[in-house]
Every structure is written in C-alpha cells, then in structure tokens.
C-alpha atoms as a PDB file:
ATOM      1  CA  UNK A   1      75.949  18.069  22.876  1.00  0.00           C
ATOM      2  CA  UNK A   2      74.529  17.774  19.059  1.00  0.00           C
ATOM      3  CA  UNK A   3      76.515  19.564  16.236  1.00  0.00           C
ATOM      4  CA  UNK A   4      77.519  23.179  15.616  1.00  0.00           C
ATOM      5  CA  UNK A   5      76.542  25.682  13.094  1.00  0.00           C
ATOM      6  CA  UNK A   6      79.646  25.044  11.166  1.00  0.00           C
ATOM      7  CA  UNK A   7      79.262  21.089  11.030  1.00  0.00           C
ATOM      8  CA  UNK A   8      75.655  21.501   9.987  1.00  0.00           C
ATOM      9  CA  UNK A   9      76.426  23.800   7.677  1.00  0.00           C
ATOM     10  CA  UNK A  10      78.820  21.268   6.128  1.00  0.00           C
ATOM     11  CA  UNK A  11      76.362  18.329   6.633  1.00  0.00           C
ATOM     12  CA  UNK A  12      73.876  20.287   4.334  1.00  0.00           C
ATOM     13  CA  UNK A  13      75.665  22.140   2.096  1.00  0.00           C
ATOM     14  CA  UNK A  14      74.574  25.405   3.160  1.00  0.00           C
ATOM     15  CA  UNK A  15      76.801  28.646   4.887  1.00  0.00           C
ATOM     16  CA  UNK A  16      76.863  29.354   8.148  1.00  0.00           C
ATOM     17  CA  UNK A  17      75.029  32.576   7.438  1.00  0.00           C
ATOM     18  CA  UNK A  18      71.882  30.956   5.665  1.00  0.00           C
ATOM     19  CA  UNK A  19      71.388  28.608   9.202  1.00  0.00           C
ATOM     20  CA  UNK A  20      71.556  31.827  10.703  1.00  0.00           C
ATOM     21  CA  UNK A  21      68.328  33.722   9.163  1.00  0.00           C
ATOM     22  CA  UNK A  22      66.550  30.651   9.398  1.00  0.00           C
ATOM     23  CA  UNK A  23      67.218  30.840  12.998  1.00  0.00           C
ATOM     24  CA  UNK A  24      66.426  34.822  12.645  1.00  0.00           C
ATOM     25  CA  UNK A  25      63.012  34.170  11.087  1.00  0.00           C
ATOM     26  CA  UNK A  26      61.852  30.982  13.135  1.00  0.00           C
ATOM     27  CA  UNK A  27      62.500  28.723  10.457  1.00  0.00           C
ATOM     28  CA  UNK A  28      65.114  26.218  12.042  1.00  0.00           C
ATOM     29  CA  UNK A  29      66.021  27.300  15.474  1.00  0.00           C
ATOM     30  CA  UNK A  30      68.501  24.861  17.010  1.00  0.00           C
ATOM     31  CA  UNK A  31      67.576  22.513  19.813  1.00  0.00           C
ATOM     32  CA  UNK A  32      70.266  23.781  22.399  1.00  0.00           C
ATOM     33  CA  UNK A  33      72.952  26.339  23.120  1.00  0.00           C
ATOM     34  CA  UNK A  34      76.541  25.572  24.304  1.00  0.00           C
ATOM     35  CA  UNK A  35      77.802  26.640  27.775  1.00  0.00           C
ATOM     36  CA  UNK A  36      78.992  29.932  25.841  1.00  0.00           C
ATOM     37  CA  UNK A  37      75.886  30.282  24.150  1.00  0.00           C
ATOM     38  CA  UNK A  38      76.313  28.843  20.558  1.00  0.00           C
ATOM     39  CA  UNK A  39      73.853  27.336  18.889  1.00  0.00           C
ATOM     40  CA  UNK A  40      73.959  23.525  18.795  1.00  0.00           C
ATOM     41  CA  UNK A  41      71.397  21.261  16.646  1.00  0.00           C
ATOM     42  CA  UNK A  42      69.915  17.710  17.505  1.00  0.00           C
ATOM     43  CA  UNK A  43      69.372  14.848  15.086  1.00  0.00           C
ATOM     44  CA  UNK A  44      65.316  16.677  15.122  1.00  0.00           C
ATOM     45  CA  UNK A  45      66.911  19.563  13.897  1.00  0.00           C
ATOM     46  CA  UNK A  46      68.687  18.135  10.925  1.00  0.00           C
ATOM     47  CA  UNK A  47      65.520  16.224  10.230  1.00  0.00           C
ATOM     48  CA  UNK A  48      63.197  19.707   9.635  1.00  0.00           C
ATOM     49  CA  UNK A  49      66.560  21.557   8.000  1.00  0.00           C
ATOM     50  CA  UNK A  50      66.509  18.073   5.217  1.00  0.00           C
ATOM     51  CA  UNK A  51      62.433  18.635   4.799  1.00  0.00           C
ATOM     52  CA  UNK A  52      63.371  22.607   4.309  1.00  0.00           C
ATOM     53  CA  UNK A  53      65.945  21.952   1.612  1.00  0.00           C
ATOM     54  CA  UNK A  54      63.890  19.821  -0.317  1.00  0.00           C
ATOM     55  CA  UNK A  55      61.172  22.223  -0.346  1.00  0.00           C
ATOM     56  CA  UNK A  56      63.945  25.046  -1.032  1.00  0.00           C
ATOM     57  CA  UNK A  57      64.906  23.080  -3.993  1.00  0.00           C
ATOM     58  CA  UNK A  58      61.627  22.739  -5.219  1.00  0.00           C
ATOM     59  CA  UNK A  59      61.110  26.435  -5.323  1.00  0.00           C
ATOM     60  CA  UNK A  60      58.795  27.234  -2.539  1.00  0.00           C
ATOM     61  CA  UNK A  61      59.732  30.535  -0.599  1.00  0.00           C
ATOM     62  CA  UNK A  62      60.820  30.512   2.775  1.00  0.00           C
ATOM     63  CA  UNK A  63      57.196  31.431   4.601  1.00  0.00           C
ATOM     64  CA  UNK A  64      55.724  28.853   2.335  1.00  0.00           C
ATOM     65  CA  UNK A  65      57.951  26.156   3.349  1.00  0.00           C
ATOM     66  CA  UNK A  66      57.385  27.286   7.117  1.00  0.00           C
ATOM     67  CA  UNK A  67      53.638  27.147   6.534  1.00  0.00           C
ATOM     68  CA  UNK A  68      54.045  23.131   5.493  1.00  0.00           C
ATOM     69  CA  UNK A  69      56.169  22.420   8.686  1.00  0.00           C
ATOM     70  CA  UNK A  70      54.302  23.882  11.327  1.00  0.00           C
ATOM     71  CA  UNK A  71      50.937  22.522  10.153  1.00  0.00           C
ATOM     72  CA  UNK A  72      49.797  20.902  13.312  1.00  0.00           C
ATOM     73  CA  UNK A  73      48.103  18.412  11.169  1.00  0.00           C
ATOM     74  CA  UNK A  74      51.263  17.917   9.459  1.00  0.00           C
ATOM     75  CA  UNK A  75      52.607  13.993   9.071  1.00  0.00           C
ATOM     76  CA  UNK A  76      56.139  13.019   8.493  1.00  0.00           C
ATOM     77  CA  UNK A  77      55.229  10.389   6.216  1.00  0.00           C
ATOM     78  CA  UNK A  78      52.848  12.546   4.491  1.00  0.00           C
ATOM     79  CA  UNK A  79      55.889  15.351   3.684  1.00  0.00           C
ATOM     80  CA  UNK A  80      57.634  12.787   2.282  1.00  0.00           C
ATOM     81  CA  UNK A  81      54.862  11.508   0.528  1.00  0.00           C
ATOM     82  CA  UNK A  82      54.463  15.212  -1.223  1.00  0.00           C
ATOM     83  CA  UNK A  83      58.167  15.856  -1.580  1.00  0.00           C
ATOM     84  CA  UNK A  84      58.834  12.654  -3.489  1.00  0.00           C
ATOM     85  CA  UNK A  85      55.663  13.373  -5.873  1.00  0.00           C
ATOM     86  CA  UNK A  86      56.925  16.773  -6.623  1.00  0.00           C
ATOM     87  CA  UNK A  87      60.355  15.721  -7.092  1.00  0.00           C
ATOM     88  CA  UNK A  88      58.767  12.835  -8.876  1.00  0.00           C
ATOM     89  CA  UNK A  89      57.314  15.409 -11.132  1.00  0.00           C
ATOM     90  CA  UNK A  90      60.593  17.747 -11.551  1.00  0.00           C
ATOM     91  CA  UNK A  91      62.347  15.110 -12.688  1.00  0.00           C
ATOM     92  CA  UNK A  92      59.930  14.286 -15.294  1.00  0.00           C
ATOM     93  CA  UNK A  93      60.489  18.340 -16.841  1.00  0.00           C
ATOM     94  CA  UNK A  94      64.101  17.700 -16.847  1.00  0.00           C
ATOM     95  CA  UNK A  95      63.672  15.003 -18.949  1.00  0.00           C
ATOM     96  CA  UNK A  96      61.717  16.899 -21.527  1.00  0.00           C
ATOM     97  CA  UNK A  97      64.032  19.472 -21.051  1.00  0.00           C
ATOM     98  CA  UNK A  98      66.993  17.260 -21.764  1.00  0.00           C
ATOM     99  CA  UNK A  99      65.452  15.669 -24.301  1.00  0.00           C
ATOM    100  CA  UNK A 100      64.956  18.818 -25.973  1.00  0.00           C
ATOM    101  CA  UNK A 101      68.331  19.981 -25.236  1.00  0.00           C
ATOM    102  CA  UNK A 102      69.523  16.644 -26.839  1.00  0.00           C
ATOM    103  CA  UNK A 103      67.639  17.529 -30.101  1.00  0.00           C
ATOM    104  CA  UNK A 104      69.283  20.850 -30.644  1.00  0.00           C
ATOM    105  CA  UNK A 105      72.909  19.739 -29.587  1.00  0.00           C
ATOM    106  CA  UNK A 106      71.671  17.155 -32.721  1.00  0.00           C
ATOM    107  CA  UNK A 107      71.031  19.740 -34.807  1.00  0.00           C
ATOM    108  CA  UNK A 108      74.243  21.290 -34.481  1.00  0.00           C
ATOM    109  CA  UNK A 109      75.747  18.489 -34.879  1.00  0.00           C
ATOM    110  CA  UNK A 110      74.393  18.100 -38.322  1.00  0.00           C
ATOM    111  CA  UNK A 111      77.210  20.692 -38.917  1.00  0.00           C
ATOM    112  CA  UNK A 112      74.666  23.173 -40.066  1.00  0.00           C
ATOM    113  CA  UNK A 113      76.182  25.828 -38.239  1.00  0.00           C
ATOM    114  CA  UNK A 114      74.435  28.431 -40.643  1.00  0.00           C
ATOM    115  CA  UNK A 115      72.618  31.497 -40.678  1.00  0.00           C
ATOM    116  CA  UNK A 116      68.630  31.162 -42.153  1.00  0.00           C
ATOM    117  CA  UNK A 117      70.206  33.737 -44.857  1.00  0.00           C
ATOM    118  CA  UNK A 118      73.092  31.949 -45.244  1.00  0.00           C
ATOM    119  CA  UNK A 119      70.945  28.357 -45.913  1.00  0.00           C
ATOM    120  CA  UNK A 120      69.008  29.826 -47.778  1.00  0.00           C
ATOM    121  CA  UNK A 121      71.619  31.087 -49.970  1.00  0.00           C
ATOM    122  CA  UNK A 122      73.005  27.609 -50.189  1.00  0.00           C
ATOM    123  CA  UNK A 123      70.016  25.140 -49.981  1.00  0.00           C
ATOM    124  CA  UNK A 124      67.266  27.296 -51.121  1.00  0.00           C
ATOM    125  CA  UNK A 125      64.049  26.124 -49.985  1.00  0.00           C
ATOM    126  CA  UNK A 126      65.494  22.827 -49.551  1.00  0.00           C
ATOM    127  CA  UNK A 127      66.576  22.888 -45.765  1.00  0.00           C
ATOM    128  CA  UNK A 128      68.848  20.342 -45.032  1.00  0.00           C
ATOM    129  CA  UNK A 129      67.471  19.887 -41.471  1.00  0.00           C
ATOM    130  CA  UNK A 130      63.864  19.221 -42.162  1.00  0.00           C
ATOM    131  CA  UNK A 131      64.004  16.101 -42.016  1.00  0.00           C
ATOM    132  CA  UNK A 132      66.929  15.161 -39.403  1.00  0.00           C
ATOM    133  CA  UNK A 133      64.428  14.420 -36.473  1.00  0.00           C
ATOM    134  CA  UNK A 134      62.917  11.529 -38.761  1.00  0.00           C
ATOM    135  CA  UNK A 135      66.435  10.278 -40.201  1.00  0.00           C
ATOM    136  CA  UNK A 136      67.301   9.588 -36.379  1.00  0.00           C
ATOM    137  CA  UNK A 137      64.569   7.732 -36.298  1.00  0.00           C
ATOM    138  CA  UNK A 138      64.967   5.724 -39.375  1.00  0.00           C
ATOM    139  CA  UNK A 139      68.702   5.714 -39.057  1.00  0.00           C
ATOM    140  CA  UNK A 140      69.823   7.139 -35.266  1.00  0.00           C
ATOM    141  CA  UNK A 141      71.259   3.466 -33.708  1.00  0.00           C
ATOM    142  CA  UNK A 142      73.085   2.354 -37.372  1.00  0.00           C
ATOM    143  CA  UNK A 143      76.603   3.202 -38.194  1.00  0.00           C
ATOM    144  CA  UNK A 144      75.977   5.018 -40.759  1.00  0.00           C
ATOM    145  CA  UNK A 145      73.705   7.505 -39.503  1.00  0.00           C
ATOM    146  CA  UNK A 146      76.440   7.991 -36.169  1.00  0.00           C
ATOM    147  CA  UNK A 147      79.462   8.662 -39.489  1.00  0.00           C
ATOM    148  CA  UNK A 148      77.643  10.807 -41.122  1.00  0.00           C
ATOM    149  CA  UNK A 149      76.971  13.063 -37.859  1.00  0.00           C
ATOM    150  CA  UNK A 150      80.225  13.210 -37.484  1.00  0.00           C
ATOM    151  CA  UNK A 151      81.264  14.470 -40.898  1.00  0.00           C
ATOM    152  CA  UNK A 152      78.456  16.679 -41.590  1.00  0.00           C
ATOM    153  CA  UNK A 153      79.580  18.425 -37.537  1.00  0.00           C
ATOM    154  CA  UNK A 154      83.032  19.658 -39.656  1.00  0.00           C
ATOM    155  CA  UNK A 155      81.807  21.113 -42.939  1.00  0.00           C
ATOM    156  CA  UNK A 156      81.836  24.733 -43.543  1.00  0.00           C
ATOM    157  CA  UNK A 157      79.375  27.180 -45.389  1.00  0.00           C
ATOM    158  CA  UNK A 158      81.648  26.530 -48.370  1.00  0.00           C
ATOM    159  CA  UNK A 159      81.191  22.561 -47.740  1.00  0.00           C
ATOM    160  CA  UNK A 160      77.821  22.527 -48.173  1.00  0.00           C
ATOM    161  CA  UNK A 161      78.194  24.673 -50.831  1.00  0.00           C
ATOM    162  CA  UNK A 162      80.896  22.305 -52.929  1.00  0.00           C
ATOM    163  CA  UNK A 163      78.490  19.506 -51.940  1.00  0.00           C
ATOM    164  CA  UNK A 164      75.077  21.126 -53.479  1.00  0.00           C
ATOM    165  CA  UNK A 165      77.628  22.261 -56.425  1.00  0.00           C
ATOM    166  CA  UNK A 166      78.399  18.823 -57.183  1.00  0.00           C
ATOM    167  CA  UNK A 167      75.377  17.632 -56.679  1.00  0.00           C
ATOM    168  CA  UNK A 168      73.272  20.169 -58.874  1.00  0.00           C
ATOM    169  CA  UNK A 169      75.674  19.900 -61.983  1.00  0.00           C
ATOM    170  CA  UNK A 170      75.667  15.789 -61.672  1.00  0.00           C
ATOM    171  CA  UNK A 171      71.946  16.418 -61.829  1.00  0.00           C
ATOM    172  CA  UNK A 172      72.039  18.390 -65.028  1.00  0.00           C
ATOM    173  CA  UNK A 173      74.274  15.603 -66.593  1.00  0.00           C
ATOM    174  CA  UNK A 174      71.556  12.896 -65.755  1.00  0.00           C
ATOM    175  CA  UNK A 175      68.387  14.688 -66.824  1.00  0.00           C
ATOM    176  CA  UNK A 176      70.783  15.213 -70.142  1.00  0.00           C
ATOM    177  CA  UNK A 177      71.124  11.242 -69.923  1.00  0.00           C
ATOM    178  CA  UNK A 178      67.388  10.870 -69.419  1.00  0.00           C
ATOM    179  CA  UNK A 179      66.550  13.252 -72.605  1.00  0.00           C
ATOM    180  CA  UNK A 180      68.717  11.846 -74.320  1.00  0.00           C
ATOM    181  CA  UNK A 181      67.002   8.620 -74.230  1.00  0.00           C
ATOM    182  CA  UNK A 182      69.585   6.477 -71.966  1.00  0.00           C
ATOM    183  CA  UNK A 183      67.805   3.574 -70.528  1.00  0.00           C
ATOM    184  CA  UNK A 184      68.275   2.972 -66.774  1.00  0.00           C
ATOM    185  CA  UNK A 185      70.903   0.126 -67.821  1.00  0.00           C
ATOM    186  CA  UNK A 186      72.244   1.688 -70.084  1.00  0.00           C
ATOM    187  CA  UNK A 187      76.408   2.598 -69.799  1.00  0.00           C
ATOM    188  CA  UNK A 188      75.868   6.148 -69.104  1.00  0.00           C
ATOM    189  CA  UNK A 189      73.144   5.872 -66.472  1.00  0.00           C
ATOM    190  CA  UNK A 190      74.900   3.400 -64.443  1.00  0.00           C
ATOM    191  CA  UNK A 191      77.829   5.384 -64.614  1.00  0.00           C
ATOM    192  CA  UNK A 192      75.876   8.405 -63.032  1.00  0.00           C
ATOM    193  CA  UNK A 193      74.979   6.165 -60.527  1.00  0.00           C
ATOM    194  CA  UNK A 194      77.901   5.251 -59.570  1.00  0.00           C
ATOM    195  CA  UNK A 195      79.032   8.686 -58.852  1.00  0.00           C
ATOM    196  CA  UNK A 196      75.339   9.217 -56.916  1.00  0.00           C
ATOM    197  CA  UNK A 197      77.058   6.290 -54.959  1.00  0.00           C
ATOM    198  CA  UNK A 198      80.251   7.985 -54.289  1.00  0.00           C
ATOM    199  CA  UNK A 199      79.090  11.110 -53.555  1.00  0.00           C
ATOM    200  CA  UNK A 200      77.432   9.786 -50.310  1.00  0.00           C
ATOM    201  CA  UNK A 201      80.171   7.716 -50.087  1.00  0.00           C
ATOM    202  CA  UNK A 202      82.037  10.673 -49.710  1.00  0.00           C
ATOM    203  CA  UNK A 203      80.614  13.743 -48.237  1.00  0.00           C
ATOM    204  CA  UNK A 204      78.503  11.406 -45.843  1.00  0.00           C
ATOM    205  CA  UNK A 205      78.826   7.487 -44.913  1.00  0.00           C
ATOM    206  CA  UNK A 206      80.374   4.456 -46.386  1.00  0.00           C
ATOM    207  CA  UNK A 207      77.820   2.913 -48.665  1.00  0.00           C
ATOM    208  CA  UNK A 208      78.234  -0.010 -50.362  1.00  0.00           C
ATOM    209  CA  UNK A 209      76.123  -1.079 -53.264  1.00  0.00           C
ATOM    210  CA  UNK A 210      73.713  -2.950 -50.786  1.00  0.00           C
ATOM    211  CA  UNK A 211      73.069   0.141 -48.938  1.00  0.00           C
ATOM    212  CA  UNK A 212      72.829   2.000 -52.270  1.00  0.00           C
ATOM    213  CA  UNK A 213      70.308  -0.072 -53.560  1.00  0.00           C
ATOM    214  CA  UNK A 214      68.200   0.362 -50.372  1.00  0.00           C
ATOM    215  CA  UNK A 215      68.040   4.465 -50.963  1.00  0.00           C
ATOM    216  CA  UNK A 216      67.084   3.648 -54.873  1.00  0.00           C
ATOM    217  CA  UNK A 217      64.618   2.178 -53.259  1.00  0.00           C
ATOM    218  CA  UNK A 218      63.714   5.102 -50.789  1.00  0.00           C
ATOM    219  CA  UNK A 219      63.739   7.296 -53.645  1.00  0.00           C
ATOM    220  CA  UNK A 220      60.219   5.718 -54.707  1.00  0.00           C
ATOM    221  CA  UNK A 221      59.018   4.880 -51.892  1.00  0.00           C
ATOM    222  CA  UNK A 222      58.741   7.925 -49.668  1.00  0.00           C
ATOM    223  CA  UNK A 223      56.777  10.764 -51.707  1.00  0.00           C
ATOM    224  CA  UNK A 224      59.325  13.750 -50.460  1.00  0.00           C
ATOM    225  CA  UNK A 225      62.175  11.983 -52.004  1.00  0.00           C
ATOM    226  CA  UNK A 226      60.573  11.560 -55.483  1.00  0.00           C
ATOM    227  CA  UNK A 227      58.712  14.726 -55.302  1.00  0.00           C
ATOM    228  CA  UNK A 228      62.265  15.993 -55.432  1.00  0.00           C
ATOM    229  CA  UNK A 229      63.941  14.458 -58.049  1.00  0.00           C
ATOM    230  CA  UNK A 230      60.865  14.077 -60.214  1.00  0.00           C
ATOM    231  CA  UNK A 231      60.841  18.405 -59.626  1.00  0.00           C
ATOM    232  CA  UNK A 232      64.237  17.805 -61.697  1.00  0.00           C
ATOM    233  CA  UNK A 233      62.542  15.909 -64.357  1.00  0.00           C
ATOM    234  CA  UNK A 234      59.134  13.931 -64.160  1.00  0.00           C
ATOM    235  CA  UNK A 235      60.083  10.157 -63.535  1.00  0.00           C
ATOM    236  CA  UNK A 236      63.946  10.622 -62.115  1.00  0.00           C
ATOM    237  CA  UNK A 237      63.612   9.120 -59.103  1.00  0.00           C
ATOM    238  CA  UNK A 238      62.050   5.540 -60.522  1.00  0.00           C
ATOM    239  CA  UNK A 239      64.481   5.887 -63.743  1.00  0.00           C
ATOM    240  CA  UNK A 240      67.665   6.693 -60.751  1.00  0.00           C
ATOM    241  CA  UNK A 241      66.132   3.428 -58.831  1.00  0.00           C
ATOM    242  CA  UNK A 242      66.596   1.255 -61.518  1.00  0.00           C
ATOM    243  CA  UNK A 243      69.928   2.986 -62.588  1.00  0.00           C
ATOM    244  CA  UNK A 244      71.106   2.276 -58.831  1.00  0.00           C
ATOM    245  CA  UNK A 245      69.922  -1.321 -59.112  1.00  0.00           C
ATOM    246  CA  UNK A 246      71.508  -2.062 -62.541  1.00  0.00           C
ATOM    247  CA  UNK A 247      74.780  -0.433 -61.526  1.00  0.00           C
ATOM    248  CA  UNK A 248      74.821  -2.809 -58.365  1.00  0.00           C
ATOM    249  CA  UNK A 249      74.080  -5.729 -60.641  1.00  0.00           C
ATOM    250  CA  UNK A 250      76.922  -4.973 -62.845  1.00  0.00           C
ATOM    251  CA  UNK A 251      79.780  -4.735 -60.098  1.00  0.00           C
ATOM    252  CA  UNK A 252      78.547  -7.697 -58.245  1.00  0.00           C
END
C-alpha cells in the first residue's frame, strides 16, 4: 500500500505541504493513490525525495534539482558520486568557517571586550591582541596559556587599565634602577624582578621562577619583545633577563 503523505513527511523531515508542491510541480509525484484517492509513496519514491533533499540542502533550486533527476543519462551511483563530493566540499567551508568562528570566540575570550577607542585609550599603540593568534601557538595546549584565558575573559576596561598602571610605573622604577647604575644582580634589580614575576603571577598565570626565567629569556630572543622594553630604555630587556635569572638564583 506504501506510506502516506503524513508518514513521509515524518520520514524526511519535511511538512505535508512541501510533498505537496513537489507533487504540484512534477518534482516527486507519488507512486500510487489510495482507494479514496490519497497519495501513497513506494520505497522508489523515498529514494528520489532522499536525492532531492540532498540537493535541497546543497542549495540548488527546485528546477535545478529536477533537471539532475530526470537526466535520462542520469546514474544512481553517479548522483551519489556528485552529492558526496559536494557535500565533501561543504563540509570542508564549515570547517574554515568554524575555525574562524573559533578564533574570534578566542579573541573575546582574551577578555578584551573593548572598543578600538577605548584600547587605544588604554594600550596605546600597543594592542594587546596582536599577538594572541601566535601565543596559542606557542602556548595554546599548556596550562598556563588555558589560566590565563580564563582570567583575562573577566577583566574590565578598568582591569586593564590597573594592570598597564602597574605595569608603566614599575617600569619607571627600573629604568631609575638602570640609571642609577644597579647591576642586574644587584638587590634592587632582583627585587624589581620579583615583582615582574608577581605581576604575571597575578593578573595572568602561576609562574614559578622556572617559567620566569624562560620569558627573561623570550625577552631577548624574539625582536618584538626587546624592541619593547629596549623603547623604555636601550638594553632593558637583556639587563631584565639577567635580573630575572639572578633573582631565580637567589630564591633557589
């Protein structure tokens, strides 16, 4: 007897009134009618209104799709041959598109939840996201990296604001040190370090004087880093290096 509009409608998803144009325009037109002149579809039926949807999904308009189907030259095996290579495809932009949907959700989740005048105002040209995409590359899978995306997702304007506060005046304080003539050992530079090291410690990840060390080291390494604290005053970031190091030396 094959199944009614209403179970094929529930089969595929569909309403009851969609089946119907399709029927209206020659598109699916069931196999039978019942005794009272309903309209019932065969297994066949179901078979061309699967191929439809998946063409549906794809995009293609309705006499498109109808075009495919009736080719005479058409193969079965051949429209699911094309079908899986576009839907092959689709899925491939959904990735990118999820991928890049995953990068700004990261973004946000920096906690930089600020207007460009309102970084501005507190970063200057220093823009706290430039380099996030490569510090989740560097950093993404470690545990310190996942804390400090969570803490940085809470702070406020004024946060950030505090935190380049504290950080701007502790950098007056160790230029001071450095023109003063303090060596990198010396009492007063380690001491600066030390609140370097808590100040990560506390606006972004735990970080032991191991992990310390291994920024000192950063600092020197990667040009951006000592471009800006040597902008501060020309050999900071090698004299803050060494600071780091001796300060580790002397709590271990």
């Amino acid at each position: 007897m094959g199944y009614s509009v209403g179970q094929v409608a529930g089969f595929a998803g569909v309403t009851v009134r969609t089946l119907h144009h399709y029927d209206e325009i020659g598109l699916l037109s069931p196999g039978g009618r019942s005794h009272a002149g309903h309209r019932r579809y065969d297994d066949a039926d179901l078979d061309r209104l699967q191929r439809i949807l998946f063409y549906r999904e794809l995009g293609f308009p309705l006499d498109e799709v109808a075009v495919l189907l009736d080719d005479p030259e058409s193969d079965p095996q051949e429209h699911l041959r094309r079908q899986h290579a576009l839907l092959t495809d689709r899925i491939a932009r959904l990735q990118q598109m999820a991928k890049a949907v995953e990068h700004a959700m990261e973004a946000k989740k920096m906690g930089i939840n600020l207007t460009p005048e309102e970084k501005f105002e507190v970063f200057g040209e220093q823009d706290p996201e430039r380099y996030a995409q490569e510090a989740e590359e560097r950093w993404g899978g470690t545990e310190a990296y996942a804390e400090s995306q969570r803490r940085a997702a809470s702070y406020t304007k004024a946060d950030w604001q505090r935190m380049q506060d504290e950080s701007a005046e502790w950098g007056r304080r160790y230029v001071a040190a450095m023109e003063a003539g303090e060596p990198a050992d010396g009492e007063r530079a380690m001491d600066l370090a030390e609140e370097h090291r808590l100040h990560v410690h506390r606006w972004f990840y735990d970080c032991p004087y191991e992990m310390h060390t291994c920024l000192g080291e950063m600092y020197v390494t990667d040009e951006r880093f000592t471009a800006f604290y040597d902008a501060m005053k020309p050999g900071f970031a090698a004299h803050l290096r060494d600071a780091i190091l001796a300060n580790g030396v002397r709590r271990v």
